[in-house]
N, C-alpha and C. Protein backbone atom coordinates (compact mmCIF):
# COMPACT_ATOMS: atom_id res chain seq x y z
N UNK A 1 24.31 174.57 9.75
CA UNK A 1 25.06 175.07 8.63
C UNK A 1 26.50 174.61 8.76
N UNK A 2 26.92 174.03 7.49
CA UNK A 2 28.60 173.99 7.87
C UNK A 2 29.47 174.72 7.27
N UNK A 3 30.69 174.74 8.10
CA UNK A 3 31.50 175.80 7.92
C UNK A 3 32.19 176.01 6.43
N UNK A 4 31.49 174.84 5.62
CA UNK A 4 32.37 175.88 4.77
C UNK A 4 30.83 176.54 3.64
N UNK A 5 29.68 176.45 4.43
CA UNK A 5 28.77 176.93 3.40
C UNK A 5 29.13 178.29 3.50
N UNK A 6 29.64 178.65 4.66
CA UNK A 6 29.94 180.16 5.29
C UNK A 6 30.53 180.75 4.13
N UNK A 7 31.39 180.62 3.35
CA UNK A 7 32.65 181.01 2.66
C UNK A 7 31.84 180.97 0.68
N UNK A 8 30.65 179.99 0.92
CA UNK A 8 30.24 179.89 -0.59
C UNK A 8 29.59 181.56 -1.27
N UNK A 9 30.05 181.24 -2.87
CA UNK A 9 29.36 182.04 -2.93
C UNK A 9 27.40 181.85 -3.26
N UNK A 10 26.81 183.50 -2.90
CA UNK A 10 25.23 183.08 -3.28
C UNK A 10 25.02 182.99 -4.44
N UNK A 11 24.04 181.77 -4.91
CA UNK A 11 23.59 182.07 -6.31
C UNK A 11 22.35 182.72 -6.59
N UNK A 12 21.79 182.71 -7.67
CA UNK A 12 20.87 183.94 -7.97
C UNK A 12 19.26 183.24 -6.96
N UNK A 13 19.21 181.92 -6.41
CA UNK A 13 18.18 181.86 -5.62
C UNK A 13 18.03 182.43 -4.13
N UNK A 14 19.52 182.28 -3.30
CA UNK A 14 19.65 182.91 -2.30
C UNK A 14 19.54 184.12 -2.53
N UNK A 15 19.84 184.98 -2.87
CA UNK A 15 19.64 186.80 -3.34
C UNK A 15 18.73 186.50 -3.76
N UNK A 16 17.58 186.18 -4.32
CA UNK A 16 16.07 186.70 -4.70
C UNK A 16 15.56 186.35 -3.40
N UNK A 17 15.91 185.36 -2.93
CA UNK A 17 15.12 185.11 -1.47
C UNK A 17 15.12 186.42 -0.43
N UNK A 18 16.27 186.40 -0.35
CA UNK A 18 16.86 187.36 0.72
C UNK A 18 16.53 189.01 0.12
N UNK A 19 16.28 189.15 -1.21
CA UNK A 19 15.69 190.55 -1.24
C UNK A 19 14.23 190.19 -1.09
N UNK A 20 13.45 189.52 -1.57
CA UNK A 20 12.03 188.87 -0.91
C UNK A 20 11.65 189.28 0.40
N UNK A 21 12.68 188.63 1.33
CA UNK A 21 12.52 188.57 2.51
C UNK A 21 12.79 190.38 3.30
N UNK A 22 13.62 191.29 2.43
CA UNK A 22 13.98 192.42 2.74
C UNK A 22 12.57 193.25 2.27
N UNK A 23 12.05 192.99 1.07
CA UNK A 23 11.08 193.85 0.59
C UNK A 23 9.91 193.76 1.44
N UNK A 24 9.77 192.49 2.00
CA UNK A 24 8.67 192.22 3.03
C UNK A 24 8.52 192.63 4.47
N UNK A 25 9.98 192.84 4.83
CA UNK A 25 9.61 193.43 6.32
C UNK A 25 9.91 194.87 6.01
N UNK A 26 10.41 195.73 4.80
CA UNK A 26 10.21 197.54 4.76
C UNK A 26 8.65 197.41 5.00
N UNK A 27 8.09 196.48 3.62
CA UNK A 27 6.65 196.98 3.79
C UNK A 27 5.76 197.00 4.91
N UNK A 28 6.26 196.13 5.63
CA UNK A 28 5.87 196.21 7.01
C UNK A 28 6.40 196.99 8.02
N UNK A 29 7.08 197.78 7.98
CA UNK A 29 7.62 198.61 8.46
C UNK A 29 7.31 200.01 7.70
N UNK A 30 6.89 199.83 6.97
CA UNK A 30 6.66 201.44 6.03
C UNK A 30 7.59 201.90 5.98
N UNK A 31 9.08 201.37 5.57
CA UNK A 31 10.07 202.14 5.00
C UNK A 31 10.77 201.42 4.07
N UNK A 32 11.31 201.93 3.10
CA UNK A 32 12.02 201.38 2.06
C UNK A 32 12.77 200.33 2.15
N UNK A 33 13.29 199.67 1.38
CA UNK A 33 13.91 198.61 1.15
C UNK A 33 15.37 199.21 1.29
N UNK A 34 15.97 200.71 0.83
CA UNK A 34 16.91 200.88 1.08
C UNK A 34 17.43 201.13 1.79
N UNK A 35 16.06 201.62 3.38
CA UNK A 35 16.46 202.13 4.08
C UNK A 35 17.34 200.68 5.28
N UNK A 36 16.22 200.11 5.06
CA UNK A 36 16.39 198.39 5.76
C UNK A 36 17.79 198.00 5.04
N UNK A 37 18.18 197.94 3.91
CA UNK A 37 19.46 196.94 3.60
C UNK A 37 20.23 198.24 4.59
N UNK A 38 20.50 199.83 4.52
CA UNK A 38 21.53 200.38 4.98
C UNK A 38 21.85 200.06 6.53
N UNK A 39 20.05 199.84 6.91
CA UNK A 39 20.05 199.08 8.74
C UNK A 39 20.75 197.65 8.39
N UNK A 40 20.68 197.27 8.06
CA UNK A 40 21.72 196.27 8.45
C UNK A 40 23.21 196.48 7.66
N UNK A 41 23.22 196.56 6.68
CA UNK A 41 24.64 196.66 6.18
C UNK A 41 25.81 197.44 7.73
N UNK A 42 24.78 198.86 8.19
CA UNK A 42 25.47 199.26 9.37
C UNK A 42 25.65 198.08 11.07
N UNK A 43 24.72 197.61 10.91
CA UNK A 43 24.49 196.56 12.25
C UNK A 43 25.56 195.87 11.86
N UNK A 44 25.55 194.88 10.29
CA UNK A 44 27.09 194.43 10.51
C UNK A 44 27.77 194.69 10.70
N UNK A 45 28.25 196.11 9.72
CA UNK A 45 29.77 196.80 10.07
C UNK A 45 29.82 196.99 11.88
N UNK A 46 29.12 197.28 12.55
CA UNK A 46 29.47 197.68 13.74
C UNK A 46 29.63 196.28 14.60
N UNK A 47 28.70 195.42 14.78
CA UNK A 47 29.15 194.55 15.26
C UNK A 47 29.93 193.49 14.83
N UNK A 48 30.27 193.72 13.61
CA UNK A 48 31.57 193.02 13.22
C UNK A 48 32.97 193.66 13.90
N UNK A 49 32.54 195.04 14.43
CA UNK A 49 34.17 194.95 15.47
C UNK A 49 34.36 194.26 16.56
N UNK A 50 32.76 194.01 16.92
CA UNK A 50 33.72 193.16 18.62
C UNK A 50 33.69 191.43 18.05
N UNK A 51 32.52 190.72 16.89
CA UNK A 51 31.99 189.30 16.62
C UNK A 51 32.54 189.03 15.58
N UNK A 52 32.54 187.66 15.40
CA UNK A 52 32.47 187.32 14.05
C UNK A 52 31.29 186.82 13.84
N UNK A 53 30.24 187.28 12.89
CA UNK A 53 28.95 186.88 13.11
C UNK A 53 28.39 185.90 11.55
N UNK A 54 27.27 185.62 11.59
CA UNK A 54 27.01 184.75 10.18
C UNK A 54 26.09 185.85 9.42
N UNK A 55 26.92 186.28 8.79
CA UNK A 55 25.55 187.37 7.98
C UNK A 55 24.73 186.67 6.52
N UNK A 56 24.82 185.71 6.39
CA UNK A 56 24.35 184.51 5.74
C UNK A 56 23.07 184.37 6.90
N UNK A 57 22.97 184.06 8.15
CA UNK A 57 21.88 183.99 8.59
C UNK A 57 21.29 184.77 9.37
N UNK A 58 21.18 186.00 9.59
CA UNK A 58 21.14 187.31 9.75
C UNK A 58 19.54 187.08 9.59
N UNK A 59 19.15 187.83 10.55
CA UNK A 59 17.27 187.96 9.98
C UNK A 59 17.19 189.25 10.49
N UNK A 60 16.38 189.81 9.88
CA UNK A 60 16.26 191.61 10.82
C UNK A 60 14.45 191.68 10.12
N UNK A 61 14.24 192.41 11.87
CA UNK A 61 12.64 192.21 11.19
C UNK A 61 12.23 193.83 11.83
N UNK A 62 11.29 194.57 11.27
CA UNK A 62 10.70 195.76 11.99
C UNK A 62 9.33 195.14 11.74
N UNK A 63 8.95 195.41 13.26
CA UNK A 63 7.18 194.87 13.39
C UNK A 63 6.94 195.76 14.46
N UNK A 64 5.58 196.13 14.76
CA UNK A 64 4.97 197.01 15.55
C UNK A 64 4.56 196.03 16.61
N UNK A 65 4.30 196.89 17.48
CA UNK A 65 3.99 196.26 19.48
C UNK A 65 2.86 197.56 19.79
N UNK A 66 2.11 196.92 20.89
CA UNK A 66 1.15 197.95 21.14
C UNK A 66 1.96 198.53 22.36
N UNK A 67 1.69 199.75 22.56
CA UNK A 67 2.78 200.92 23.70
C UNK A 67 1.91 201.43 24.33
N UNK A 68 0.79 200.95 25.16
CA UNK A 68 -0.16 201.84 25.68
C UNK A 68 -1.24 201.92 24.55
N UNK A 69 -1.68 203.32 24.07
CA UNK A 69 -2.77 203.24 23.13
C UNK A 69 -2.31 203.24 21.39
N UNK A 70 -1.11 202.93 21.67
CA UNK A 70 -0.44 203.64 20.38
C UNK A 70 0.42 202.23 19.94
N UNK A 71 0.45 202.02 18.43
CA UNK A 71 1.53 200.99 17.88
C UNK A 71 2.94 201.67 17.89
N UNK A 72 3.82 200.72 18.36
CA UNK A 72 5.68 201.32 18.31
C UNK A 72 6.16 200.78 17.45
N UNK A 73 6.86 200.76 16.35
CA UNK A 73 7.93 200.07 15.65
C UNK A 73 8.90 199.33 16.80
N UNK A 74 9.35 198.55 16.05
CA UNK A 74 9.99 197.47 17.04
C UNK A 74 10.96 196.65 15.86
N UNK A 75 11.90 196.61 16.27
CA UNK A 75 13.14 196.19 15.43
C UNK A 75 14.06 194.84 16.20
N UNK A 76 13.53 193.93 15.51
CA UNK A 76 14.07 192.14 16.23
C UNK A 76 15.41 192.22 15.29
N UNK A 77 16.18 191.79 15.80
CA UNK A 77 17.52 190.93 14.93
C UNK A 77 17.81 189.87 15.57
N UNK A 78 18.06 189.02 14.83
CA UNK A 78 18.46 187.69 14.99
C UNK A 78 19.60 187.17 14.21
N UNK A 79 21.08 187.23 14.71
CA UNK A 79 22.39 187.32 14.49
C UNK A 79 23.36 186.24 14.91
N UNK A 80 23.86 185.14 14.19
CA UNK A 80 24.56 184.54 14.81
C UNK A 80 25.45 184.33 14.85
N UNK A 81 26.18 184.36 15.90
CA UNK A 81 27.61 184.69 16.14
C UNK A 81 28.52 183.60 16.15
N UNK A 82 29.42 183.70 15.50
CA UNK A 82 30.54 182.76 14.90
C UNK A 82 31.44 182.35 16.16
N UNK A 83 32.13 183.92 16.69
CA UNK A 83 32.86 184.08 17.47
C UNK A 83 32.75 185.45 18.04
N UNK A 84 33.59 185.36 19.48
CA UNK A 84 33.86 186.70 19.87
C UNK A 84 35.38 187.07 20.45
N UNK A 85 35.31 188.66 19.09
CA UNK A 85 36.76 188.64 19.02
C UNK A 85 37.41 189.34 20.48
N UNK A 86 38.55 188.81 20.96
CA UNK A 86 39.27 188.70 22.20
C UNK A 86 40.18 190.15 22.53
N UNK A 87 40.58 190.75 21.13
CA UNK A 87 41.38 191.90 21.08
C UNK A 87 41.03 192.90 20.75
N UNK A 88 41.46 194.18 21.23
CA UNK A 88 40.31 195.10 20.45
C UNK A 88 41.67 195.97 19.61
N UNK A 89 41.03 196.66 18.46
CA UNK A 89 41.50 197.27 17.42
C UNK A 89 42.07 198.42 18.15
């Protein structure tokens, strides 16, 4: 990706993708779509205090793992980080 795709704005194909891609892992997760955008909207805000991260390529997935006899929810993110900021607030 180059740096200045970082800064573009999305047009209406990136946002249908990316809610696509959101509606598909709630359902797999059995929870809403709103609940998933607020999980991440918060994952950014928070790790945007120590990173500068690409939330353009941001993937967040909830998928189940077997735990013994029982399925666990299981929550992957995949985040990439721009930078890491040196000073703290």
């Amino acid at each position: 990706m180059r740096l200045m795709d970082f800064f573009r704005k999305k047009n209406s194909r990136d946002i249908a993708r990316d809610r696509l891609k959101l509606l598909l892992v709630s359902d797999r997760a059995s929870c809403s779509p709103e609940i998933m955008e607020a999980i991440k909207n918060d994952m950014i805000q928070v790790i945007s205090k120590y990173m500068v991260i690409d939330t353009e390529g941001m993937d967040i997935q909830i998928t189940t793992a077997d735990e013994g006899h029982k399925k666990m929810p299981v929550l992957f993110a995949n985040i990439p980080i721009r930078d890491i900021k040196t000073t703290e607030k």
